[in-house]
Protein backbone atom coordinates (compact mmCIF):
# COMPACT_ATOMS: atom_id res chain seq x y z
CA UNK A 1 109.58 -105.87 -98.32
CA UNK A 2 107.93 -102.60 -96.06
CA UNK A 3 111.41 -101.77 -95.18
CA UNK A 4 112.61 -100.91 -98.31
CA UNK A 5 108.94 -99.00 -99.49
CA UNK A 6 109.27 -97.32 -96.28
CA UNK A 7 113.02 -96.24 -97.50
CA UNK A 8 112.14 -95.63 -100.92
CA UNK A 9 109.55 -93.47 -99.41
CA UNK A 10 111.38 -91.48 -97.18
CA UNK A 11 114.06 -90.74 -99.87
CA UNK A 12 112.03 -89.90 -102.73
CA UNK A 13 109.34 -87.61 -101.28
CA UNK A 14 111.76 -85.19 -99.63
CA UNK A 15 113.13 -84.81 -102.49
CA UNK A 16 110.45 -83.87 -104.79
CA UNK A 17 109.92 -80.02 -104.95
CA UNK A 18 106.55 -78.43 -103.12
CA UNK A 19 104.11 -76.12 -105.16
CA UNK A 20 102.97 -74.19 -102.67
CA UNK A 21 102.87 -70.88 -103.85
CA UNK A 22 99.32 -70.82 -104.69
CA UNK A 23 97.59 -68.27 -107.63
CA UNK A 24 98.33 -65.31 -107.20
CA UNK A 25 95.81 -62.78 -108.84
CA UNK A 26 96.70 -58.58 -109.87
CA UNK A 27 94.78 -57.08 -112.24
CA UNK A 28 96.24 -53.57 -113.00
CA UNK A 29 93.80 -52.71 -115.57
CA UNK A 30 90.89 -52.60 -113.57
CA UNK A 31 89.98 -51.30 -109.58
CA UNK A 32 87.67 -53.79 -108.03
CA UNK A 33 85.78 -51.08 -105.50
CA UNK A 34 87.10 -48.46 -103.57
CA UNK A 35 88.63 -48.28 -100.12
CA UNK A 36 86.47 -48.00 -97.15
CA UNK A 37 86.48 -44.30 -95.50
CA UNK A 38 87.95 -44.80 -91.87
CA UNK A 39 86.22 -44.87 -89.13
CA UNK A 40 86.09 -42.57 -86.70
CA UNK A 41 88.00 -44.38 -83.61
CA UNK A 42 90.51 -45.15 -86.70
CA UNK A 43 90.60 -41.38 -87.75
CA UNK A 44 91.48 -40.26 -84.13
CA UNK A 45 94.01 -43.18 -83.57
CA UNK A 46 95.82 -41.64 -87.30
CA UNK A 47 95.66 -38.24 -85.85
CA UNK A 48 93.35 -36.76 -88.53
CA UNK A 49 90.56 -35.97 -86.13
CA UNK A 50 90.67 -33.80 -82.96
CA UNK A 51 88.92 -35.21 -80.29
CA UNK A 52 88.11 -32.02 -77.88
CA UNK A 53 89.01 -33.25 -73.71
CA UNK A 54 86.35 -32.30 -71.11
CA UNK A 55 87.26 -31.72 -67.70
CA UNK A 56 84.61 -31.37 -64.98
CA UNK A 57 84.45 -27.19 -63.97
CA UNK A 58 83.31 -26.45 -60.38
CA UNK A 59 81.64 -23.29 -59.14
CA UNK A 60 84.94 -20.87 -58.01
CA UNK A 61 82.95 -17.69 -57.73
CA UNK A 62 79.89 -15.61 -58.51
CA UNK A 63 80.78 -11.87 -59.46
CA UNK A 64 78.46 -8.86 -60.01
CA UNK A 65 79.58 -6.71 -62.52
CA UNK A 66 79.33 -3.21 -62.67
CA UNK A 67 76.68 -3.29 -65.39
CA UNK A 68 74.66 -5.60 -62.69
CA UNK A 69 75.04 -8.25 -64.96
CA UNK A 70 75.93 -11.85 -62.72
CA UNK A 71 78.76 -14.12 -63.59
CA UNK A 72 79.52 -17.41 -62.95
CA UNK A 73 83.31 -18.17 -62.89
CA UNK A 74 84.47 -22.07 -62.91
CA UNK A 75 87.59 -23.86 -62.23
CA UNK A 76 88.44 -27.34 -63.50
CA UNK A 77 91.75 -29.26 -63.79
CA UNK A 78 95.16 -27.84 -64.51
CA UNK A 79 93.46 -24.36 -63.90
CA UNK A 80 91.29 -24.26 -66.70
CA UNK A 81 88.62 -21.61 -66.03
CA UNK A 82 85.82 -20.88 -67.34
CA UNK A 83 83.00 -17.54 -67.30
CA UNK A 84 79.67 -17.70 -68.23
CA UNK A 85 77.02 -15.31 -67.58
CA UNK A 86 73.49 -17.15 -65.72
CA UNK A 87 70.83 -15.94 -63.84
CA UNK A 88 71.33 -19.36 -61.71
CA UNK A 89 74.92 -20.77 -61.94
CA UNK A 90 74.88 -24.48 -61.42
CA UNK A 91 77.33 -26.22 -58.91
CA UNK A 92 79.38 -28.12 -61.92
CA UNK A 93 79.15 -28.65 -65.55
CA UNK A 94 81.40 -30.45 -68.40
CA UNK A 95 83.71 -27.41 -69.61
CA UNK A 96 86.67 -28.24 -72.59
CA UNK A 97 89.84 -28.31 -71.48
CA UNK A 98 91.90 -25.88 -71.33
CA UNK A 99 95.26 -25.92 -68.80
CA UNK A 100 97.04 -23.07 -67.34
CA UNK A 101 94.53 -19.98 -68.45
CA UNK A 102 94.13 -17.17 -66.30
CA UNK A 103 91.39 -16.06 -64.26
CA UNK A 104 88.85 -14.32 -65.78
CA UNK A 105 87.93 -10.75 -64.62
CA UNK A 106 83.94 -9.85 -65.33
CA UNK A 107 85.07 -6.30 -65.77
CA UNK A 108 87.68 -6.76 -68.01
CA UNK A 109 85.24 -8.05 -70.49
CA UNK A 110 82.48 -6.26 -70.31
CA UNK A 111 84.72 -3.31 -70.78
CA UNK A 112 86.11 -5.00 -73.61
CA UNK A 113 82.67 -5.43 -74.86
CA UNK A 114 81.65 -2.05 -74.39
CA UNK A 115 84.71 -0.58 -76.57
CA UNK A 116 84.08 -3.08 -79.71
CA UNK A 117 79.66 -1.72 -79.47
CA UNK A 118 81.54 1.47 -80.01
């Protein structure tokens, strides 16, 4: 008597058809809240923020100019440099990145300076 419930069961169930699918809800008459704004790791991941790369500038040089003014030029990686006029120039700083510029001449700038005062 089990074997054939057992074999009546095994032939009708496989046979019967799953509803599975579930409810599936879309309303296109009304928006149910708005999208949350991205974050910002999300926004530089997508490319639609600009993340600015530091590279550590060390002390090069320290140039008088002929104004007497003192300048401090730095160097950091991929040759970025880097000018900035202190009365005491500290040994390194965090300077934005910038590969393959030339070196900066103090004189060349002031003079530039000079001609746009005029």
């Amino acid at each position: 008597m089990s074997y054939i419930l057992v074999f009546i069961m095994s032939v009708i169930i496989p046979v019967l058809p799953a509803d599975s699918k579930g409810k599936n809800f879309t309303s296109k008459a009304k928006i149910y809240g708005s999208p949350k704004p991205y974050t910002r790791q999300q926004q530089i991941q997508r490319g639609s923020r600009v993340e600015k790369k530091y590279t550590t500038c060390r002390l090069k040089k320290i140039v008088q100019s002929r104004s007497g003014g003192q300048a401090c030029i730095y160097q950091g990686g991929n040759k970025t440099y880097e000018l900035m006029f202190e009365k005491n120039c500290p040994k390194q700083y965090k300077c934005v990145y910038n590969p393959w510029t030339k070196e900066p001449n103090i004189d060349d700038i002031v003079d530039s300076l000079n001609s746009i005062k005029k």
